[in-house]
Protein backbone atom coordinates (compact mmCIF):
# COMPACT_ATOMS: atom_id res chain seq x y z
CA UNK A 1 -92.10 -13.23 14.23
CA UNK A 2 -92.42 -14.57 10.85
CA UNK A 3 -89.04 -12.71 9.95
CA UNK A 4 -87.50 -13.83 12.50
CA UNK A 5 -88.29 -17.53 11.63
CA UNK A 6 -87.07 -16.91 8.41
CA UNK A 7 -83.70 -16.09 9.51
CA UNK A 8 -83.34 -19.38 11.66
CA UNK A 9 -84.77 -21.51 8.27
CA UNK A 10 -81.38 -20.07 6.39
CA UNK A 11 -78.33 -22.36 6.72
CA UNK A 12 -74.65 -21.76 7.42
CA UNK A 13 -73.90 -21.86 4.00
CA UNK A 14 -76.08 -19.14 2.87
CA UNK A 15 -75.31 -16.71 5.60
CA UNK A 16 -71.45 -17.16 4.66
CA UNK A 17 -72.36 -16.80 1.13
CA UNK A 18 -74.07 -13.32 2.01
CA UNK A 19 -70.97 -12.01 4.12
CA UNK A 20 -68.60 -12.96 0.99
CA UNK A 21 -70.96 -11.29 -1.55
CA UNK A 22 -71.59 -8.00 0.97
CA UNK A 23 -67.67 -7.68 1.29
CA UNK A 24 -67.18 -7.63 -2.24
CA UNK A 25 -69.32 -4.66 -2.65
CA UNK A 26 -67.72 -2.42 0.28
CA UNK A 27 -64.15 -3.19 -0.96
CA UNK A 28 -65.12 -2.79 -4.54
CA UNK A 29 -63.19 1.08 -5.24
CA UNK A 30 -64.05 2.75 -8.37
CA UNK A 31 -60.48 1.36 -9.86
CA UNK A 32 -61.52 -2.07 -9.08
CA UNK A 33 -61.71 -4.56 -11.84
CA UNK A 34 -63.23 -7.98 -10.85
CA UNK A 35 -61.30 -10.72 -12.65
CA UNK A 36 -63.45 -12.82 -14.27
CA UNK A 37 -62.74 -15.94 -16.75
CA UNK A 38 -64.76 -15.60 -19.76
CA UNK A 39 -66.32 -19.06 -21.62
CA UNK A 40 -63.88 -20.14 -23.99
CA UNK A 41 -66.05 -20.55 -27.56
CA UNK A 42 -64.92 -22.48 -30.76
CA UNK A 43 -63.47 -20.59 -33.36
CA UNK A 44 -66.43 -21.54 -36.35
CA UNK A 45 -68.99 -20.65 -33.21
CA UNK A 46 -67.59 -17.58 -32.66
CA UNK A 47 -67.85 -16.81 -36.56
CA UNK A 48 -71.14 -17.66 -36.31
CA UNK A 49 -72.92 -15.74 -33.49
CA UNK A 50 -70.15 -13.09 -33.96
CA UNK A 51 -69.03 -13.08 -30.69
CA UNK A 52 -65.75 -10.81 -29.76
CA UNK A 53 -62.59 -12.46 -29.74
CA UNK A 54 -61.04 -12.54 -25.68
CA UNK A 55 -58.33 -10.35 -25.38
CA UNK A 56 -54.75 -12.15 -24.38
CA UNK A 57 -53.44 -12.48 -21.03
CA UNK A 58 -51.31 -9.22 -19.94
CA UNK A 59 -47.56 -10.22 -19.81
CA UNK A 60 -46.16 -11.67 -17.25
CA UNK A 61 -44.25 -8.55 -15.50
CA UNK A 62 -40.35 -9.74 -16.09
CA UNK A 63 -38.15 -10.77 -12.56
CA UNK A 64 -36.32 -7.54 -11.97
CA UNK A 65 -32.26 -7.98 -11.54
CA UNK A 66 -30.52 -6.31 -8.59
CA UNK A 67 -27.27 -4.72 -10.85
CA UNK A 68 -24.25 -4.03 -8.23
CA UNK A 69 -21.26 -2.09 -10.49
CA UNK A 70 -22.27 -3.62 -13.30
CA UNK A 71 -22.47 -7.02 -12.25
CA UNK A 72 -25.51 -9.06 -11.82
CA UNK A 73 -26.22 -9.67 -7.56
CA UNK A 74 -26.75 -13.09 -6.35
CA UNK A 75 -30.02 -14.93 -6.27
CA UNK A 76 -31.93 -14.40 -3.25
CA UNK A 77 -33.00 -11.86 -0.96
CA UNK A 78 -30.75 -8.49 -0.36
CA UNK A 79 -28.49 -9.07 3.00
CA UNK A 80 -29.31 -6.90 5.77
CA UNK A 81 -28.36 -3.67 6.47
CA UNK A 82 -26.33 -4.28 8.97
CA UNK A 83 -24.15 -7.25 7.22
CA UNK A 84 -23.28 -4.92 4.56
CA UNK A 85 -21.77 -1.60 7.07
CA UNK A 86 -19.59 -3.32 9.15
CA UNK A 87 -19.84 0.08 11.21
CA UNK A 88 -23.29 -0.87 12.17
CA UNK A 89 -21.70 -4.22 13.29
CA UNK A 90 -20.78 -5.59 16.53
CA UNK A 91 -18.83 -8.12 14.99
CA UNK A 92 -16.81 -5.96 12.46
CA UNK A 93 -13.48 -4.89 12.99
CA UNK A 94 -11.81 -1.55 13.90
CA UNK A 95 -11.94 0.81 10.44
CA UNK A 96 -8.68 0.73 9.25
CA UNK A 97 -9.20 4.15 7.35
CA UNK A 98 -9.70 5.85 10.58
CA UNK A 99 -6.48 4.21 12.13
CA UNK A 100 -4.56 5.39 9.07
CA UNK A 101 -6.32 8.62 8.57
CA UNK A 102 -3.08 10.97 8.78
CA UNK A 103 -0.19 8.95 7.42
CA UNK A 104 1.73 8.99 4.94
CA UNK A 105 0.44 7.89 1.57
CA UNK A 106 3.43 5.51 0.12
CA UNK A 107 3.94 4.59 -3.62
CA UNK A 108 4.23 0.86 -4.56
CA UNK A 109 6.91 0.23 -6.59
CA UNK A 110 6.66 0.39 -10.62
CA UNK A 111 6.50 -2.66 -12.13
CA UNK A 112 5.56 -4.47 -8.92
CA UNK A 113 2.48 -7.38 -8.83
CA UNK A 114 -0.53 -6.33 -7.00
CA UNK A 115 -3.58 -7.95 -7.86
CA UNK A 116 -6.42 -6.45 -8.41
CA UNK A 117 -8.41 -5.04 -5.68
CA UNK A 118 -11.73 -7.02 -6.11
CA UNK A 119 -10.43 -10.24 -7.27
CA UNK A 120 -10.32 -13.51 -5.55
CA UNK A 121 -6.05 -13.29 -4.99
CA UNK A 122 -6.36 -9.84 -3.52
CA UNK A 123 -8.87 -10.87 -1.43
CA UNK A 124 -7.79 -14.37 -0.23
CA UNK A 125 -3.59 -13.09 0.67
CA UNK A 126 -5.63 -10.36 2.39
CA UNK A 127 -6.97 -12.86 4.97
CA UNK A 128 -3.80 -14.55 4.97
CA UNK A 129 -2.02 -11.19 6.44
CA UNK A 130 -4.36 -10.05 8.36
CA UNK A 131 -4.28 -13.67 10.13
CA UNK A 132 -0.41 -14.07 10.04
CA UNK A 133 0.07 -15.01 13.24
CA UNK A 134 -1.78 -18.17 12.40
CA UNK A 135 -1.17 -18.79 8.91
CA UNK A 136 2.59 -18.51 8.96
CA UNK A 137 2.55 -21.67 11.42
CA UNK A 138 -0.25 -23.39 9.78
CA UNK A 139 1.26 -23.11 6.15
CA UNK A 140 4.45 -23.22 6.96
CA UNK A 141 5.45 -26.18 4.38
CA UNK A 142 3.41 -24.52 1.49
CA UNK A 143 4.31 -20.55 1.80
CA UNK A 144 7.27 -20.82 0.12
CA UNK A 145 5.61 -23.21 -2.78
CA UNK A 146 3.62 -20.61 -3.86
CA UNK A 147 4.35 -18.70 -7.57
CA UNK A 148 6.93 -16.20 -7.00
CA UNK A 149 4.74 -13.33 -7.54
CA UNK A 150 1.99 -14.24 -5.52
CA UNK A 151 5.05 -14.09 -2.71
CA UNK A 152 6.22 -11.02 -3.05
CA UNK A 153 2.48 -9.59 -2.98
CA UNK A 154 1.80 -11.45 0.19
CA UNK A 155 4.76 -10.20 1.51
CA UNK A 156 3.67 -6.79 0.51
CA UNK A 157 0.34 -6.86 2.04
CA UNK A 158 1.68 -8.38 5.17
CA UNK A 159 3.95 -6.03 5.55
CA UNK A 160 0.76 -3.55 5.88
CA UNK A 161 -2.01 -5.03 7.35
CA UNK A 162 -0.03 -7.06 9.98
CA UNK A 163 0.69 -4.61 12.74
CA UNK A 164 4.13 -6.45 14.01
CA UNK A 165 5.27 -6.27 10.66
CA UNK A 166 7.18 -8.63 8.49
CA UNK A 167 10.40 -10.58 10.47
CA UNK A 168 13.46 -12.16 9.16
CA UNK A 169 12.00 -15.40 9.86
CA UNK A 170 8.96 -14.37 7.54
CA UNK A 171 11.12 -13.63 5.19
CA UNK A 172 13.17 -17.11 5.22
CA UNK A 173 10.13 -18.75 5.20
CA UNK A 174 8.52 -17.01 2.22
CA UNK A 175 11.46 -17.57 0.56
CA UNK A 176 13.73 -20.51 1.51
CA UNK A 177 10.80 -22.61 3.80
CA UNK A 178 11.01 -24.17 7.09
CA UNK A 179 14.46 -25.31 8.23
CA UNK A 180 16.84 -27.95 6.81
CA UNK A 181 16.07 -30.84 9.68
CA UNK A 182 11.66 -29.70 9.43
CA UNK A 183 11.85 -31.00 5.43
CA UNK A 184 13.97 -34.16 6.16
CA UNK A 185 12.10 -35.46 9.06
CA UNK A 186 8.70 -35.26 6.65
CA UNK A 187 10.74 -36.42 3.73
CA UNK A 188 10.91 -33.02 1.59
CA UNK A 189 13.81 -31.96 -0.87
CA UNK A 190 16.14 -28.79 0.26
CA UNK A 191 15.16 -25.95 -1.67
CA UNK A 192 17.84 -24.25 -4.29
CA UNK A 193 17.18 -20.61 -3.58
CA UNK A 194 19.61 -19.57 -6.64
CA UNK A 195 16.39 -21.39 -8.94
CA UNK A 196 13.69 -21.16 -6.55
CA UNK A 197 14.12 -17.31 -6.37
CA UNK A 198 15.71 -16.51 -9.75
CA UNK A 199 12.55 -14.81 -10.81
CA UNK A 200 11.95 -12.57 -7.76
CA UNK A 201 12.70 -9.10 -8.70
CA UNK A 202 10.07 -6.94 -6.11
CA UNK A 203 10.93 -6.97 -2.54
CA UNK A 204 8.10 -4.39 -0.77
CA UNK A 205 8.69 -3.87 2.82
CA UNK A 206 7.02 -0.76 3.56
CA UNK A 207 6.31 -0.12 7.37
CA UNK A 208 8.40 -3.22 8.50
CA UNK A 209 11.65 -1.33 8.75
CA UNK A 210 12.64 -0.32 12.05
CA UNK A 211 8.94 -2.09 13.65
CA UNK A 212 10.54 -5.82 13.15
CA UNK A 213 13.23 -5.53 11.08
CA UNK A 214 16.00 -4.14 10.72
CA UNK A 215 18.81 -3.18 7.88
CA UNK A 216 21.49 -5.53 9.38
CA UNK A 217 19.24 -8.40 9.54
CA UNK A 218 17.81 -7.92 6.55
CA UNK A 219 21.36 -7.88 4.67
CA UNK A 220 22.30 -10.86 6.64
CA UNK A 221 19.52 -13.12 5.40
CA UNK A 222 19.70 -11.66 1.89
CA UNK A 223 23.63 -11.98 1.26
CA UNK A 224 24.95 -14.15 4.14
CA UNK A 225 28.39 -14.06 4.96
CA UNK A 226 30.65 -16.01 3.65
CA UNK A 227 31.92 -19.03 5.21
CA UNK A 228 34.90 -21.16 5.89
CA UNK A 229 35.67 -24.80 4.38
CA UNK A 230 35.30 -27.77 7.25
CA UNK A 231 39.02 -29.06 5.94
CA UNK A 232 40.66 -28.94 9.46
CA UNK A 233 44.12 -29.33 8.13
CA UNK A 234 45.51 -26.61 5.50
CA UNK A 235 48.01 -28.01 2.77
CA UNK A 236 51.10 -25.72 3.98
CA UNK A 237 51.42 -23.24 6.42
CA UNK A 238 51.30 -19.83 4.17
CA UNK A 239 48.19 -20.65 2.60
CA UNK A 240 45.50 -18.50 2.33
CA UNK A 241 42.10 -19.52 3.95
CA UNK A 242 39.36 -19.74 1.43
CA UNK A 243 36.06 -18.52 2.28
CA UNK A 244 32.95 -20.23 0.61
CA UNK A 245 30.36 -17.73 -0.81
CA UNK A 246 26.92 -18.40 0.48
CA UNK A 247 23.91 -18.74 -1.68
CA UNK A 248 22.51 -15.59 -1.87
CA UNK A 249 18.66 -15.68 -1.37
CA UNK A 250 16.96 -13.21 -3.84
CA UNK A 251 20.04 -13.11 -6.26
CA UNK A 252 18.31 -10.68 -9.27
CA UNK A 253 16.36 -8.38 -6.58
CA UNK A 254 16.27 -5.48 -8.49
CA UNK A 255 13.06 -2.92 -6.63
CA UNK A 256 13.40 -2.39 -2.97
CA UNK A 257 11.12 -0.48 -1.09
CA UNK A 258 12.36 0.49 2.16
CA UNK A 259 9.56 3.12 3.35
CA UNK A 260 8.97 3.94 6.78
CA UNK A 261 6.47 5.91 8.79
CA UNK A 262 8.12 8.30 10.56
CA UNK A 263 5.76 8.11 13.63
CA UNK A 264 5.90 4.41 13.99
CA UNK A 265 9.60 3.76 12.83
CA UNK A 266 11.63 6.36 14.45
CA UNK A 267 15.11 3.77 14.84
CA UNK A 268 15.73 3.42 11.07
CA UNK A 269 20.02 4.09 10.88
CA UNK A 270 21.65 5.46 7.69
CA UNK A 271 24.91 3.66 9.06
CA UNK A 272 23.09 0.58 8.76
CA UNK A 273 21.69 1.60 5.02
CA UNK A 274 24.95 2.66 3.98
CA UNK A 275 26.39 -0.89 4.80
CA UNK A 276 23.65 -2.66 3.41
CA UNK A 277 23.70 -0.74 0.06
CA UNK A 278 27.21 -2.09 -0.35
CA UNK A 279 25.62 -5.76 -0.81
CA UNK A 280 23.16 -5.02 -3.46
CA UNK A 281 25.05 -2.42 -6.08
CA UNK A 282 21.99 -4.25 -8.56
CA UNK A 283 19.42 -2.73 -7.64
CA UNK A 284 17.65 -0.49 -9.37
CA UNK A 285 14.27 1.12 -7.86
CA UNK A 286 14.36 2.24 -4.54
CA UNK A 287 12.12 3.57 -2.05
CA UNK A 288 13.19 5.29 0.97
CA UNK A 289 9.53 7.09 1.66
CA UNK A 290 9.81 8.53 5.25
CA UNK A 291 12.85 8.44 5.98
CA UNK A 292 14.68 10.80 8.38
CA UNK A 293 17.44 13.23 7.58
CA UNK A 294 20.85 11.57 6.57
CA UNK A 295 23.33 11.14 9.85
CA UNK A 296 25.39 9.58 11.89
CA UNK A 297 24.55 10.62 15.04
CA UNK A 298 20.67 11.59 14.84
CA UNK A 299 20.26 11.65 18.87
CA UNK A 300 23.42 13.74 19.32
CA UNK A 301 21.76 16.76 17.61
CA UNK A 302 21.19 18.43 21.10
CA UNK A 303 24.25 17.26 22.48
CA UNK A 304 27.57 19.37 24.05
CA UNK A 305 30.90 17.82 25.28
CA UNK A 306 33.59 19.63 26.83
CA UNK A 307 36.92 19.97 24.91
CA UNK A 308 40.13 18.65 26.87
CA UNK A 309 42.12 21.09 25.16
CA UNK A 310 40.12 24.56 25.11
CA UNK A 311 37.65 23.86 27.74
CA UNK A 312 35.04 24.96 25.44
CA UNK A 313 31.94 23.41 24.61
CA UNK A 314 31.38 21.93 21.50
CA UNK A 315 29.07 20.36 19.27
CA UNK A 316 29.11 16.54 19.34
CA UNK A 317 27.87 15.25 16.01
CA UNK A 318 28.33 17.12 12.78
CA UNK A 319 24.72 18.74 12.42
CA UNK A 320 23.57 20.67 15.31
CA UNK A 321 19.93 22.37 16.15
CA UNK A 322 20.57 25.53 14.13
CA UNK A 323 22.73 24.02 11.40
CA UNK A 324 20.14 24.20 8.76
CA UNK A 325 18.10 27.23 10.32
CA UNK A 326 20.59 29.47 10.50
CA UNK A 327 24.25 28.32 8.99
CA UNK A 328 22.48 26.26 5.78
CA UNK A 329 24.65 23.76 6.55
CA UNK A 330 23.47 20.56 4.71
CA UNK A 331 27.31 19.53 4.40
CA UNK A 332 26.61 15.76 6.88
CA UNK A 333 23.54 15.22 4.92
CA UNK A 334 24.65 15.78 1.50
CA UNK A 335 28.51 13.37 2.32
CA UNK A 336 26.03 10.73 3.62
CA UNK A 337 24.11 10.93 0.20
CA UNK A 338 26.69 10.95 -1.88
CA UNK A 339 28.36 7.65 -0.59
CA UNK A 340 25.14 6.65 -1.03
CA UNK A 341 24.97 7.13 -4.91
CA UNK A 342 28.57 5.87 -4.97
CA UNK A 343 27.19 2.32 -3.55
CA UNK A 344 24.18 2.28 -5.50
CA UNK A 345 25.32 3.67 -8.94
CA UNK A 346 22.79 1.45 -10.68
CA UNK A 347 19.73 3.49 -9.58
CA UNK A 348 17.17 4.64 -11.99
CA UNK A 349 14.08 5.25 -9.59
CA UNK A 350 14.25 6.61 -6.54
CA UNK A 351 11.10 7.75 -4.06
CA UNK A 352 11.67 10.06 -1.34
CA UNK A 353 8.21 11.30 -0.53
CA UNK A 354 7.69 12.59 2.86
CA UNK A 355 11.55 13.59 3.14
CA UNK A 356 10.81 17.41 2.19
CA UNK A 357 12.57 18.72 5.08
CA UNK A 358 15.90 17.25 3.97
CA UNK A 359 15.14 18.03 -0.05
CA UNK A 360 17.92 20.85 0.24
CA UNK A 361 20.80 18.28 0.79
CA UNK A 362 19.76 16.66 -3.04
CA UNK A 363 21.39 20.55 -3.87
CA UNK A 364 24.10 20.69 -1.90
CA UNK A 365 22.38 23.20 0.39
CA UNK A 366 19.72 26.25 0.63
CA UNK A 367 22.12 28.06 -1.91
CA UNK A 368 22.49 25.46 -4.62
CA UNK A 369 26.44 25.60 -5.14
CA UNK A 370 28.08 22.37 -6.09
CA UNK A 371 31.09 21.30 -4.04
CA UNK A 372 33.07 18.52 -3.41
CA UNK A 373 30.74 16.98 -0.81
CA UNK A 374 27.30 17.38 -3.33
CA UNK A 375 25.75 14.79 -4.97
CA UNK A 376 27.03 14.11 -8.43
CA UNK A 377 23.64 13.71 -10.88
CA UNK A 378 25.64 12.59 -13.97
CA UNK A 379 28.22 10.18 -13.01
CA UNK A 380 27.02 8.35 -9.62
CA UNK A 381 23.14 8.94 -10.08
CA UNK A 382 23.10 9.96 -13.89
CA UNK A 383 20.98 6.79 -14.54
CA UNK A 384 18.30 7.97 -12.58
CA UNK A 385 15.31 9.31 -14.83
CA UNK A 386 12.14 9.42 -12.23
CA UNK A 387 12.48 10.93 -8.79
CA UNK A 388 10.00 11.31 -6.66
CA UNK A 389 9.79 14.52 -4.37
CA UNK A 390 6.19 14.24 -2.69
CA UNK A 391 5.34 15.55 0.62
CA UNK A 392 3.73 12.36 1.41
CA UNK A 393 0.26 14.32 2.08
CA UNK A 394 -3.03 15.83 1.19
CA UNK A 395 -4.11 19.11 2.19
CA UNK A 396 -7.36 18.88 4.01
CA UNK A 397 -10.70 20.71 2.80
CA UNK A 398 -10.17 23.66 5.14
CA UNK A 399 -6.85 24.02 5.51
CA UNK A 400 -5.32 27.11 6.97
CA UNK A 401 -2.76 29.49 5.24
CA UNK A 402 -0.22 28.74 7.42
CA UNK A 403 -0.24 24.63 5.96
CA UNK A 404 -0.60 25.92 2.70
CA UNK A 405 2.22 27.72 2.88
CA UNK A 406 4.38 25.19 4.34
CA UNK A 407 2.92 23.09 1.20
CA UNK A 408 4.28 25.68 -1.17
CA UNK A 409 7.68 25.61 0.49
CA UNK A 410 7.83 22.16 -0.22
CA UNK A 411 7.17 22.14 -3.31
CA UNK A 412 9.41 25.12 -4.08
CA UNK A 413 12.20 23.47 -2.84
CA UNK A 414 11.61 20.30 -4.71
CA UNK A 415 11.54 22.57 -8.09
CA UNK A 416 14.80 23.92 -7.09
CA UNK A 417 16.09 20.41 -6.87
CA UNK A 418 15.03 19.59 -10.33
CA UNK A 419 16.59 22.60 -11.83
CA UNK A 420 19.72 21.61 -10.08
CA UNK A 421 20.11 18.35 -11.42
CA UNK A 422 18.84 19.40 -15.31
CA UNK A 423 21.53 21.84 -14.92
CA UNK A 424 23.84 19.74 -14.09
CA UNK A 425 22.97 17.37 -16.81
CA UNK A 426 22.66 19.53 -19.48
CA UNK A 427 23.76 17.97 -22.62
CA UNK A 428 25.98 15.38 -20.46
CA UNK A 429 23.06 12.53 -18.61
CA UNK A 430 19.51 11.38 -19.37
CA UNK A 431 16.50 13.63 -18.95
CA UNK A 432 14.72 13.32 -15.59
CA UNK A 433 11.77 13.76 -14.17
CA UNK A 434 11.18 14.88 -10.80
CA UNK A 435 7.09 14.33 -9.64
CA UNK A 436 6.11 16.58 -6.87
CA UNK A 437 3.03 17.93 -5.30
CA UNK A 438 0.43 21.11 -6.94
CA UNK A 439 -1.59 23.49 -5.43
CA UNK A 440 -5.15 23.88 -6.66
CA UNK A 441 -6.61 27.00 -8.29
CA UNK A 442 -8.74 28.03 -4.81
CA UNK A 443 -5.12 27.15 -2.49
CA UNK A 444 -2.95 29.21 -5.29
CA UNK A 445 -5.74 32.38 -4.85
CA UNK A 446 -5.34 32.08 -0.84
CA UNK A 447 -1.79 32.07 -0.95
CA UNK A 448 -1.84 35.38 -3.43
CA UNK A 449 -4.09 37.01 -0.96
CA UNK A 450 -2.07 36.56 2.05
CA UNK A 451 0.71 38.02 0.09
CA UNK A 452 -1.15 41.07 -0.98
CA UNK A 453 -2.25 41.53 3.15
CA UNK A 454 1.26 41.49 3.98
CA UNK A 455 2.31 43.96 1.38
């Protein structure tokens, strides 16, 4: 009884004060150090009663600094996991490295503008082709304002992140703006493409050709026709008419690239190219990645038509199923190429990756003989010093013999190419050099070993 008395005299206050001081000692671990705040003394009373000095405060443990490539991250918490793997998104969209996973790899053009990957221009004409549906309307009076680099990279990107492709209309609009009656009816000056586009030499079109463009367009807005003079009434009968010239719109283009993917632009026409190459003998870089074997008549391969005379059938176009399998006939191919070089004798760069199955027509044919149809590598094309003979693709991890083999062909037939021309050029034309794919050490060893089984 008399205990229990003593418990109800105790306060509040003294039974909290006996919880606080009874969890102290159960969470007290034998690493535990109670801080404590010592007296502070006087330095002449510490002298005195020689009393230890207090030991200074442990440093305060430095922020730490999230470093991302070498570049310090923004204040603030980390984002979440899912902002930063757009696969883990609902909102992100579809990967474009799986949608291009398997095509060809295309070479921008030397010399060309691209900005750098990371950096603000990159990343804001990005936006603007991805969204050029929008933008092209929306911007429409300030596209062709722009510097005339920064145009011919947004063209470029454009041209391969916007799945339609890039139109003739882009193109005027990039280049020469909205139409004559748009700028007078807001009060704008015409634009003088001769200055406006003197300093546009890079003109990158790759994947647009044959998608939403086409050659004859494309040569139409670039070098319009010329035109006749409004006078109604001529000064005598026997005069001749004179035709205007027209403004041309990129008048120093000098690197065209002209690449296709063979997949998505199956209607590209040498006729057409062969025409077009006739307006613009000044350029001097071209690309023509992807593109399919020279001819006229590229759906006619198949086809027979009766003779009127014999009765027989005959082939229609010049190249026929087994003209390169089994006659090594490359003689339509290698005409086509060499009015080609005739048109364009100004070339010094020329890219025809992913054309490997058309690489013997550079020689004249499987046997390498030069006749009066073969290209001619010191007078037409003796100013070209870099060709480019890629396949246009990478050999996967575990690739079979059988593509390793065809990779070997390829690249066997593009070093017969390049002895053909340095042997034609020998002490007559510039050096050249032709880039073309290697085998690694583990593809070469696979490739010797299948040999050896078949011996």
């Amino acid at each position: 009884m008399p205990s229990r008395n003593k418990n109800h005299d105790r306060s509040v206050n003294d039974i909290l004060a006996d919880l606080r001081r009874s969890s102290i000692k159960n969470n007290r671990g034998p690493g535990t150090v109670l801080a404590h705040t010592a007296p502070s003394v006087p330095p002449e009373l510490r002298q005195i009663f020689q009393i230890p000095e207090i030991p200074a405060p442990a440093p305060r443990r430095p922020a730490q600094r999230r470093i991302i490539n070498g570049r310090r991250a923004p204040p603030g918490p980390p984002p979440p996991r899912s902002w930063i793997s757009l696969s883990q998104s609902r909102h992100a969209p579809p990967d474009s490295q799986t949608q291009v996973a398997g095509r060809m790899q295309h070479h921008p053009l030397p010399g060309a503008y691209y900005p750098d990957e990371h950096s603000l221009v990159a990343v804001a004409l990005q936006c603007i082709a991805k969204d050029w549906g929008q933008q092209r309307d929306w911007n429409r009076f300030y596209l062709y304002s722009l510097p005339s680099r920064i145009r011919s990279a947004l063209l470029a990107y454009v041209s391969e992140l916007y799945e339609p492709g890039v139109s003739a209309g882009d193109l005027r609009l990039v280049f020469a703006g909205p139409p004559e009656e748009e700028l007078l009816e807001y009060g704008l000056e015409r634009v003088d493409h001769g200055k406006w586009n003197a300093d546009i030499y890079h003109l990158d079109l790759t994947g647009s050709l044959g998608k939403s463009l086409s050659l004859k367009e494309l040569g139409d807005l670039l070098y319009p026709p010329a035109v006749a003079p409004e006078s109604g009434v001529l000064e005598s009968w026997d005069s001749a008419d004179t035709l205007l010239e027209s403004p041309k719109l990129l008048p120093n283009l000098t690197h065209l690239s002209l690449a296709v993917d063979p997949i998505a632009s199956p209607s590209v026409s040498w006729k057409q190219l062969l025409s077009f190459a006739t307006k613009v003998p000044t350029l001097t870089h071209l690309n023509l990645s992807g593109w399919p074997e020279p001819s006229l008549t590229p759906n006619a391969k198949f086809a027979k038509v009766t003779s009127s005379m014999t009765g027989q059938s005959v082939q229609y176009g010049s190249t026929g199923p087994y003209s390169h399998s089994l006659d090594n006939d490359w003689s339509e191919a290698a005409i086509l190429l060499r009015k080609l070089s005739k048109a364009l004798y100004r070339l010094e760069y020329l890219d025809l990756t992913g054309c490997a199955d058309w690489f013997p027509a550079l020689k004249g044919g499987g046997s390498g003989t030069t006749t009066s149809n073969s290209l001619d590598w010191v007078g037409d094309w003796g100013a070209i010093t870099t060709l480019r003979l890629c396949s246009g693709y990478a050999l996967p991890e575990g690739a079979t013999v059988g593509q390793i083999s065809r990779f070997a062909e390829w690249i066997g037939v593009a070093t017969e190419v390049e002895k053909y021309i340095r042997a034609q050029r020998s002490g007559k034309g510039r050096f050249i050099t032709v880039e073309k794919d290697t085998l690694s050490e583990a593809e070469n060893l696979a490739l010797e070993r299948e040999r050896q089984q078949a011996r």
